[in-house]
Protein backbone atom coordinates (compact mmCIF):
# COMPACT_ATOMS: atom_id res chain seq x y z
CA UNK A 1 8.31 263.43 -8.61
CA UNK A 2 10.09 266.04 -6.20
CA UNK A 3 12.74 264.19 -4.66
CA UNK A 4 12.60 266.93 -1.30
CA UNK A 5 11.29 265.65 1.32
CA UNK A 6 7.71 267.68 2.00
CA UNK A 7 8.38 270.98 4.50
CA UNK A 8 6.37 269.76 8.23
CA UNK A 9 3.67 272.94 8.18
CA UNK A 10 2.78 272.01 11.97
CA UNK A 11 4.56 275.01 12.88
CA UNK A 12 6.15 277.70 10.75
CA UNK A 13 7.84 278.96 13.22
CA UNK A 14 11.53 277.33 14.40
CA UNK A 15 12.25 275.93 17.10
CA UNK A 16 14.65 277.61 19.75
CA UNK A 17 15.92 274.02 20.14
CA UNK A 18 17.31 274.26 16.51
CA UNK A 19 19.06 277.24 17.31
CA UNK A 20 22.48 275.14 18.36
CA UNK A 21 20.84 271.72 16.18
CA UNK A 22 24.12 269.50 15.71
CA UNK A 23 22.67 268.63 12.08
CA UNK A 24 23.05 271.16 10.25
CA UNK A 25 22.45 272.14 6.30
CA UNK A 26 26.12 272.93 6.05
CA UNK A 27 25.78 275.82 4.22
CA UNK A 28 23.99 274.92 1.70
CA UNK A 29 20.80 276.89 1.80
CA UNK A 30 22.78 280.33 2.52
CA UNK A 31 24.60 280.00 -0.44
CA UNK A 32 21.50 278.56 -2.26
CA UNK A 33 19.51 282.27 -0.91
CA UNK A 34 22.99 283.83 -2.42
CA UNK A 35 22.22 283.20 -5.64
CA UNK A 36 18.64 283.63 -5.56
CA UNK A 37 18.88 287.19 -4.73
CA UNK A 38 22.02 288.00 -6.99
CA UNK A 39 19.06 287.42 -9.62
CA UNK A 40 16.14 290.26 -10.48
CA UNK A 41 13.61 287.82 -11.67
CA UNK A 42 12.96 283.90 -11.32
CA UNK A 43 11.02 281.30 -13.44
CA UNK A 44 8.10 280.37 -11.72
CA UNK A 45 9.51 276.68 -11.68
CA UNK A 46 12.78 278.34 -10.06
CA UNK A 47 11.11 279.91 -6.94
CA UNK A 48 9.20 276.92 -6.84
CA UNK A 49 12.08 274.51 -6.32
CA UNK A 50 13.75 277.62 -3.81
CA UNK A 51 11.08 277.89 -1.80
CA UNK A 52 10.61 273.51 -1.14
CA UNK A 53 14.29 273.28 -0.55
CA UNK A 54 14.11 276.41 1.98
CA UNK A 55 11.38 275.26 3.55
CA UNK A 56 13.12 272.12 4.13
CA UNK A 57 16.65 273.66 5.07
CA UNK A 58 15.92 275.81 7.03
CA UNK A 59 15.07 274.45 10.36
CA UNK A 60 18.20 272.57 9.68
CA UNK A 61 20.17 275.64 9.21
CA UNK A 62 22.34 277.34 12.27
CA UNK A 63 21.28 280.64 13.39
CA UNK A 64 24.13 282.65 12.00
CA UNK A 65 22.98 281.59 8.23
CA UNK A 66 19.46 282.34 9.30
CA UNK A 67 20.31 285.81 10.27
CA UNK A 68 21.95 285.97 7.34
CA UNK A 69 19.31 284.78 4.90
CA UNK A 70 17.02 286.76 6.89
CA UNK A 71 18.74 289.93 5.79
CA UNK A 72 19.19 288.70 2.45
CA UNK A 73 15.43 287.99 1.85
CA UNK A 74 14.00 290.55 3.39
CA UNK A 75 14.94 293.68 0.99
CA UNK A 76 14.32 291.16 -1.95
CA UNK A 77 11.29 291.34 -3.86
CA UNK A 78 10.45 288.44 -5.00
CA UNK A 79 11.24 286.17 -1.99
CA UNK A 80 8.66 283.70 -1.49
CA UNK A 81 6.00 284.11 1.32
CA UNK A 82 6.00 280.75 2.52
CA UNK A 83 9.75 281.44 3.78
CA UNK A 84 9.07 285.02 4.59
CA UNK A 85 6.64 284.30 6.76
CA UNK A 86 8.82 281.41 9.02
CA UNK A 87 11.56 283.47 8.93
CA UNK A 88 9.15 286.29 10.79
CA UNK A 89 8.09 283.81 13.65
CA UNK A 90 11.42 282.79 14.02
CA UNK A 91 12.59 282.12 17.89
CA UNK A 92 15.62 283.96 17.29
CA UNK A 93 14.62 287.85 17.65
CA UNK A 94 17.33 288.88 15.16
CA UNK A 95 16.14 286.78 12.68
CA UNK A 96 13.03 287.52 13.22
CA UNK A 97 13.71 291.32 12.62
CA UNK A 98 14.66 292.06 9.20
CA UNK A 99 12.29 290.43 7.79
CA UNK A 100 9.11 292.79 10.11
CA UNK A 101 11.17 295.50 9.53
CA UNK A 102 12.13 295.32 5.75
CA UNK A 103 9.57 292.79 3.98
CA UNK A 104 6.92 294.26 2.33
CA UNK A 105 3.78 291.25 1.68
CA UNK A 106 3.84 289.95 5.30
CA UNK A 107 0.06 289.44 6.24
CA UNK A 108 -1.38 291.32 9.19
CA UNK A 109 -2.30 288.12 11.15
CA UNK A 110 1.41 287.20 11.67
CA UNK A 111 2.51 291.62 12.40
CA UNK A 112 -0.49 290.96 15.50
CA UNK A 113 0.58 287.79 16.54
CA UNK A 114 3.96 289.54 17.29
CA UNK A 115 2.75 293.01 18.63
CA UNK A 116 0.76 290.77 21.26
CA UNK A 117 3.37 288.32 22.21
CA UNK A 118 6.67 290.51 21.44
CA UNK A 119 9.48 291.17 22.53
CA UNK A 120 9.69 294.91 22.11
CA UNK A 121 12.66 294.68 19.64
CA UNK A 122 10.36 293.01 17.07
CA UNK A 123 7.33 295.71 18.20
CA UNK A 124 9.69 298.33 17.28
CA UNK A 125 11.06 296.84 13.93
CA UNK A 126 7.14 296.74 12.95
CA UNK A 127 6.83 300.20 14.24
CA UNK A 128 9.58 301.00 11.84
CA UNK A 129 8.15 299.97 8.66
CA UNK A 130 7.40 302.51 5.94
CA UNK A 131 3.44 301.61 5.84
CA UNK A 132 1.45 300.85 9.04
CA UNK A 133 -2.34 300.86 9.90
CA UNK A 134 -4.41 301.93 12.55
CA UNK A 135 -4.19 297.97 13.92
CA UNK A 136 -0.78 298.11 13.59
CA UNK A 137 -0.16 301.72 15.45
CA UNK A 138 -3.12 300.91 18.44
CA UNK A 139 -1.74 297.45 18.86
CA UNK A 140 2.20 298.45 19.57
CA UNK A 141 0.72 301.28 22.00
CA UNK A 142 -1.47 298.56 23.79
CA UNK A 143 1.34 295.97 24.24
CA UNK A 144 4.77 297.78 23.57
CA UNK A 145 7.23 298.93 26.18
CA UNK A 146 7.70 303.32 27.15
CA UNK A 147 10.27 303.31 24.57
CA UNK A 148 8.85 301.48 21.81
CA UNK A 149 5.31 303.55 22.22
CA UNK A 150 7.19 306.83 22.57
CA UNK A 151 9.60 306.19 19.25
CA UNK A 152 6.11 304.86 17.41
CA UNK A 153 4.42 308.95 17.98
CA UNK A 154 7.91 310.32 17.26
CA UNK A 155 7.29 309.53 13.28
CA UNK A 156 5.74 312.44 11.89
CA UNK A 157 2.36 312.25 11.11
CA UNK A 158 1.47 309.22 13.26
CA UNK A 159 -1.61 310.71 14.80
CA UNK A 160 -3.33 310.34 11.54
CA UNK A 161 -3.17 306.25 11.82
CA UNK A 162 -4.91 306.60 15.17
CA UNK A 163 -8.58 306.58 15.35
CA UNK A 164 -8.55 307.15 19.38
CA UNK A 165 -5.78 308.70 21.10
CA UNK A 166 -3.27 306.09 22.00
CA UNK A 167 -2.03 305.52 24.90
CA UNK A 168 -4.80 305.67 26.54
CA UNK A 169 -5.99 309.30 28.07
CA UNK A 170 -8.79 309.65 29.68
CA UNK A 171 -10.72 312.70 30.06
CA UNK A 172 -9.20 314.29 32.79
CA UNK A 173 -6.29 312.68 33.11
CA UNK A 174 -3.04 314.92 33.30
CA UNK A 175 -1.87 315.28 29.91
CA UNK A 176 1.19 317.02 30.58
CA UNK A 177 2.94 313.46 31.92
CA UNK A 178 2.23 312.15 28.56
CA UNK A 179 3.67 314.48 26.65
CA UNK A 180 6.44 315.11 28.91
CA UNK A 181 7.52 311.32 28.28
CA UNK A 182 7.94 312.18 24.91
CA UNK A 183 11.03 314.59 26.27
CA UNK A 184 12.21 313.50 29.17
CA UNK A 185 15.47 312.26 27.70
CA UNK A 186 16.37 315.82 26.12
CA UNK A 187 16.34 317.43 29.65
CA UNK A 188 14.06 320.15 28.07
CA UNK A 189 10.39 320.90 28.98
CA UNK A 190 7.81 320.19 25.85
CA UNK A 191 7.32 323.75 25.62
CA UNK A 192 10.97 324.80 26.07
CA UNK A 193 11.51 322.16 23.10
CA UNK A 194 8.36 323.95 20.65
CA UNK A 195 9.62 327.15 21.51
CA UNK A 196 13.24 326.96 20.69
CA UNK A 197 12.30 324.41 17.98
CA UNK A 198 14.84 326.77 15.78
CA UNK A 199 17.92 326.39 17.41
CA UNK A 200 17.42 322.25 17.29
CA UNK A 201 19.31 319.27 15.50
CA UNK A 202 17.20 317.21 13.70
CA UNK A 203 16.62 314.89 16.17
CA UNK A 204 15.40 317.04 18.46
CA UNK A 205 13.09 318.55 16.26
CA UNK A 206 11.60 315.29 15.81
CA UNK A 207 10.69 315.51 19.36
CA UNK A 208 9.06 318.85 19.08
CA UNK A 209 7.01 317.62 17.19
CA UNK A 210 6.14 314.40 18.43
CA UNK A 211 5.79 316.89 21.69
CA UNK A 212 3.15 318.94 19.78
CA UNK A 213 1.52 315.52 18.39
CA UNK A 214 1.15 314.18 21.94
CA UNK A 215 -0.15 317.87 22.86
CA UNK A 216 -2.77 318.02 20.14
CA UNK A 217 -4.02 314.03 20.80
CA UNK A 218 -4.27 315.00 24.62
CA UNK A 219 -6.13 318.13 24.49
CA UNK A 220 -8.62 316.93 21.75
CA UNK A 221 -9.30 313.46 24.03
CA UNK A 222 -9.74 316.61 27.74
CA UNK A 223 -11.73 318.53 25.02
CA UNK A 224 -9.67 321.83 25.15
CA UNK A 225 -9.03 320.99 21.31
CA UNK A 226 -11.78 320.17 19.12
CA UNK A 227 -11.61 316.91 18.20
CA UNK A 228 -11.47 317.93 14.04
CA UNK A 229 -9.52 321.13 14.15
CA UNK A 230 -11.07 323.75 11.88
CA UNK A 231 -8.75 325.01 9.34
CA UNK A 232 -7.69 329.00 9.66
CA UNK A 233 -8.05 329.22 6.02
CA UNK A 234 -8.02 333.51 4.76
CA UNK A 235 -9.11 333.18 0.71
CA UNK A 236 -7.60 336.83 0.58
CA UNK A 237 -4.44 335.87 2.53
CA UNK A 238 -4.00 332.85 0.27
CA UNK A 239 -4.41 335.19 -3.11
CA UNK A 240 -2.16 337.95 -1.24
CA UNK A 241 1.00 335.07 -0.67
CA UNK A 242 0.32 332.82 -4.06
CA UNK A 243 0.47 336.50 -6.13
CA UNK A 244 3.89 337.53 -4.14
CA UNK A 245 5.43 334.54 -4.24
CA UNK A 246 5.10 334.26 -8.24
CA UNK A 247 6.96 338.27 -8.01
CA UNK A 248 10.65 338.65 -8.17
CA UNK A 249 11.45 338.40 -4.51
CA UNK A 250 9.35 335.43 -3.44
CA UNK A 251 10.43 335.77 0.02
CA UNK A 252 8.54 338.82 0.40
CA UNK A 253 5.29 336.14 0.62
CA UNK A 254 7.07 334.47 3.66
CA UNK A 255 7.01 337.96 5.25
CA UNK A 256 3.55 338.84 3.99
CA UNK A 257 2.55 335.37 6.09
CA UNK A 258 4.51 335.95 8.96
CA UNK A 259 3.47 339.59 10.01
CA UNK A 260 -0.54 338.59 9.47
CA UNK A 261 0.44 335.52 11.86
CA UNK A 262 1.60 337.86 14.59
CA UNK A 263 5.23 335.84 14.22
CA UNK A 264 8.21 338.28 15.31
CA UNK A 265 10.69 339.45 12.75
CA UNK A 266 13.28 337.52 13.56
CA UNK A 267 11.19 334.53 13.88
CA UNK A 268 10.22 335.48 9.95
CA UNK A 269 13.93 335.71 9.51
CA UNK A 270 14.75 332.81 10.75
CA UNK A 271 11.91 330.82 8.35
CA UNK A 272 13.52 332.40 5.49
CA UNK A 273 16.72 331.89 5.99
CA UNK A 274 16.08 328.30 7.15
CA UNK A 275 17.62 325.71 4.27
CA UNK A 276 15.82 322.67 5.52
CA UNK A 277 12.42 324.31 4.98
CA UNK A 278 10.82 322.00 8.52
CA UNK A 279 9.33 325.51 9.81
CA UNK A 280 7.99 326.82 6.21
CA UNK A 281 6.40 323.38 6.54
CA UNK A 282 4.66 323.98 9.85
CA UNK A 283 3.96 327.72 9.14
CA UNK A 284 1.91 326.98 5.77
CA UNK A 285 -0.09 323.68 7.13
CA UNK A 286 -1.30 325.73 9.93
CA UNK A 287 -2.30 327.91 8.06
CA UNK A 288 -4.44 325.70 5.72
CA UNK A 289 -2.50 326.07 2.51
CA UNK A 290 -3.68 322.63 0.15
CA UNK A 291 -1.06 320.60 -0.74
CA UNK A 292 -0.57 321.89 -4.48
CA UNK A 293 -0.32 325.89 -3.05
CA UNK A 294 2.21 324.76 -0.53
CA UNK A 295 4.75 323.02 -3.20
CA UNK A 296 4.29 326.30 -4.98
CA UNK A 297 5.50 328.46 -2.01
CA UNK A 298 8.34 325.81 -0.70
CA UNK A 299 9.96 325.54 -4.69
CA UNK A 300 9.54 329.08 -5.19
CA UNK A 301 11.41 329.76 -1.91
CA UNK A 302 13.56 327.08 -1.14
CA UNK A 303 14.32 326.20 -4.87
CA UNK A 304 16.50 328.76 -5.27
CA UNK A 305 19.17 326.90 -2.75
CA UNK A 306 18.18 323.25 -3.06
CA UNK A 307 17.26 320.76 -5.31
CA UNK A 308 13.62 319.49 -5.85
CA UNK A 309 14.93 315.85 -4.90
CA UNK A 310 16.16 317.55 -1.66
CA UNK A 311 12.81 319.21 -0.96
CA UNK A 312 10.99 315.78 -0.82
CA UNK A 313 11.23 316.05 2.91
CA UNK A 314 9.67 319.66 3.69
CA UNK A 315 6.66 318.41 1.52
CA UNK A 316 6.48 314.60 3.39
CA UNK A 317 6.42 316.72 6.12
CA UNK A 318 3.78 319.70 5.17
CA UNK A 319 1.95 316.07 4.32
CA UNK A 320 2.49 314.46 7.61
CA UNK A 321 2.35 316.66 10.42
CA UNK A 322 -1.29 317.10 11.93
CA UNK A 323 -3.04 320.30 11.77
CA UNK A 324 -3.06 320.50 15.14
CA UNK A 325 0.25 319.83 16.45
CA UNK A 326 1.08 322.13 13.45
CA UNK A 327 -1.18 325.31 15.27
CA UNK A 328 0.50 324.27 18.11
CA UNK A 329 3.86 324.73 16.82
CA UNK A 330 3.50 328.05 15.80
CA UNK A 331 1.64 329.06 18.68
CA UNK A 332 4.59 328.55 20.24
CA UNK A 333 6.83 331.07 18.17
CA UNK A 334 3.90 333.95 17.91
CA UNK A 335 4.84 337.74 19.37
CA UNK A 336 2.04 337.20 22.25
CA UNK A 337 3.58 333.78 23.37
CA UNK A 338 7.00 335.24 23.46
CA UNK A 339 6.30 338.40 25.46
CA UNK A 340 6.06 338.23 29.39
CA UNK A 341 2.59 337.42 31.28
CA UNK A 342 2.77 340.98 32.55
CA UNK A 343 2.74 343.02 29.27
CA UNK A 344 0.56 341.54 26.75
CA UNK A 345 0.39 343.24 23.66
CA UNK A 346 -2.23 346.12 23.25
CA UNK A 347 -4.16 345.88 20.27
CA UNK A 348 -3.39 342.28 19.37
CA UNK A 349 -6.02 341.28 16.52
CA UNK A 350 -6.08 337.15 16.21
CA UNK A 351 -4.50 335.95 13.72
CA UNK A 352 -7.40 335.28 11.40
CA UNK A 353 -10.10 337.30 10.88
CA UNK A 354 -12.67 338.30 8.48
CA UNK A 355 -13.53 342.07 7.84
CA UNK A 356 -10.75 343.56 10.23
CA UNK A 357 -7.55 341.34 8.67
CA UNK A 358 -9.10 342.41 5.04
CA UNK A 359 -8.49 345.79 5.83
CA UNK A 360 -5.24 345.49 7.86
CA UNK A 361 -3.89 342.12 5.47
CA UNK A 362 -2.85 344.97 2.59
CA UNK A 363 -0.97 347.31 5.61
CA UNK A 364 1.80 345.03 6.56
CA UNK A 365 5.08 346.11 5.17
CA UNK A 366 5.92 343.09 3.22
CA UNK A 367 2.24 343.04 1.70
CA UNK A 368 2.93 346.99 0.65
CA UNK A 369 6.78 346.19 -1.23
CA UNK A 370 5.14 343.01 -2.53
CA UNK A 371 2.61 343.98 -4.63
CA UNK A 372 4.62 346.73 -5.66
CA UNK A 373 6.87 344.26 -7.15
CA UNK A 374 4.03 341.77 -8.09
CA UNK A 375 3.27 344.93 -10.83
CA UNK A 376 6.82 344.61 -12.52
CA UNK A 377 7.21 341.96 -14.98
CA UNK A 378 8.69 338.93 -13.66
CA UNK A 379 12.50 338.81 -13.90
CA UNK A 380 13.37 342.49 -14.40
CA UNK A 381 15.77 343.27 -11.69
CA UNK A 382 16.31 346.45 -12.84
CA UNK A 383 15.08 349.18 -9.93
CA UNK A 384 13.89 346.65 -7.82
CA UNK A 385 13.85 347.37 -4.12
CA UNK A 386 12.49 345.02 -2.54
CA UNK A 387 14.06 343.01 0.42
């Protein structure tokens, strides 16, 4: 027989009351969550006897030491759920936090209760965790603060958790105030942000594309964007850049894309020389490159200055970003969107078409050195001219 006195389930959450409780567990359950997580795996019988005495303690137990075992538990995994979960409706916010934030099994009935009731520092530690669900993502734009909702669409790839545009616009709304919110604290217009998007820290880039996100969710829900983009996908284009990129100057293919896209030579420049990859990214999702012909492109580019560990984040992001916000994006850098209102180009062809870009695809400079080089063996260096 258990000599603990049985846990009172009435409420797993603790009391603000016992936040200053003059009895105390003196300790003792800290250093008892200590040792539990100095160890990778526990008896069944061991997490068993943990979790009663926890259970127990930990109303008992003064709010530094919660914090404190809060951290502790939360990054562990094999902390028991029964203490996971009190320890995430705990009246003290910070306790509350690392545990939504870091925790991986807590159930989705407990993640709602909080989005509903809050605060917004708990809304945004949910908002932060590494998986979330279209409940989870529609719920902290219903009930969350400006801040919290506006960090939530900065992740990349949110909109693809959100069955309905969130916040809520409604067909003819003014889009450009929700988008705008998305910038306000950079002091830079959206489209000042998308269009300079090359000159930007990382955290601003972020917001460009949040910007472009926000863009693409508005314009589908005021129908100037269809609702499921269609995919500018050019089976000759794709053959042309796969073939040049295999060649001995595999930038050549980042040209070979660039010109057919209208993008100006410096901006082409630029995606070359770019070591972080975020724009090669953008330029081949809009584009409708699959997954597997993107990797190709980025290692065959970018591996030749950075490790494949390091390029983890130009492919979360070729997986993340929307198609969309991606189109929009590079809409922003193309020759036509750079030039004044007052001189548009003459003979501007868009960007993808059928019978008129076969013909033209195989004129562009790049296209012309590359598959002169995409001839040679690969690896001779010997008379090759290319750029």
């Amino acid at each position: 027989m258990s000599l603990l006195v049985q846990p009172d389930t009435t409420s797993k959450a603790t009391n603000a009351s016992n936040i200053s409780a003059p009895e105390t567990d003196r300790g003792v359950l800290l250093s008892a969550c200590e040792l539990f997580v100095s160890r990778t795996h526990h008896a069944p019988e061991d997490t068993r006897v943990f979790t009663e005495l926890a259970l127990n303690l930990l109303p008992k137990t003064k709010l530094s030491d919660r914090r404190r075992i809060s951290s502790l538990l939360a990054r562990h995994k094999q902390s028991p759920l029964p203490l996971l979960e009190m320890l995430a409706l705990d009246a003290d916010p910070l306790t509350a936090y690392s545990v939504l934030r870091f925790a991986d099994d807590i159930p989705m009935k407990i993640l709602e209760e909080i989005i509903v009731r809050g605060p917004d520092s708990l809304r945004q530690a949910i908002g932060e965790r590494p998986v979330l669900t279209v409940e989870i993502v529609e719920g902290i734009c219903r009930h969350g603060g400006e801040n919290v909702v506006q960090r939530l669409l900065a992740r990349p790839g949110i909109s693809r958790f959100i069955k309905k545009p969130k916040p809520v616009v409604k067909p003819g709304d003014d889009g450009k105030v929700y988008v705008e919110n998305i910038t306000r604290e950079t002091k830079q217009t959206p489209d000042k942000l998308m269009t300079d998007f090359f000159s930007l820290d990382k955290k601003l880039r972020g917001k460009a594309i949040a910007a472009a996100e926000m863009s693409a969710i508005v314009g589908q829900t005021n129908g100037n964007l269809a609702s499921v983009p269609s995919v500018p996908r050019d089976e000759d284009l794709v053959e042309i850049i796969l073939t040049t990129v295999l060649s001995e100057n595999p930038f050549n293919a980042v040209k070979v894309l660039g010109q057919t896209m209208q993008l100006a030579p410096e901006t082409i420049t630029q995606i070359i020389d770019e070591d972080n990859g975020d724009s090669l990214a953008i330029v081949l999702r809009s584009q409708g490159f699959t997954e597997e012909e993107a990797t190709t492109i980025i290692i065959r580019t970018l591996g030749q200055r950075r490790g494949l560990l390091q390029l983890r984040p130009v492919f979360t992001l070729f997986r993340n970003i929307s198609l969309s916000a991606s189109q929009i994006l590079v809409g922003h850098w193309s020759i036509e969107r750079k030039k004044p209102a007052a001189q548009p180009a003459k003979g501007h062809q868009p960007i993808h078409t059928d019978a008129e870009k076969k013909i033209s695809l195989s004129e562009t400079p790049a296209a012309t050195e590359a598959a002169s080089a995409a001839q040679k063996p690969f690896g001779r260096r010997a008379g090759f001219t290319g750029s």
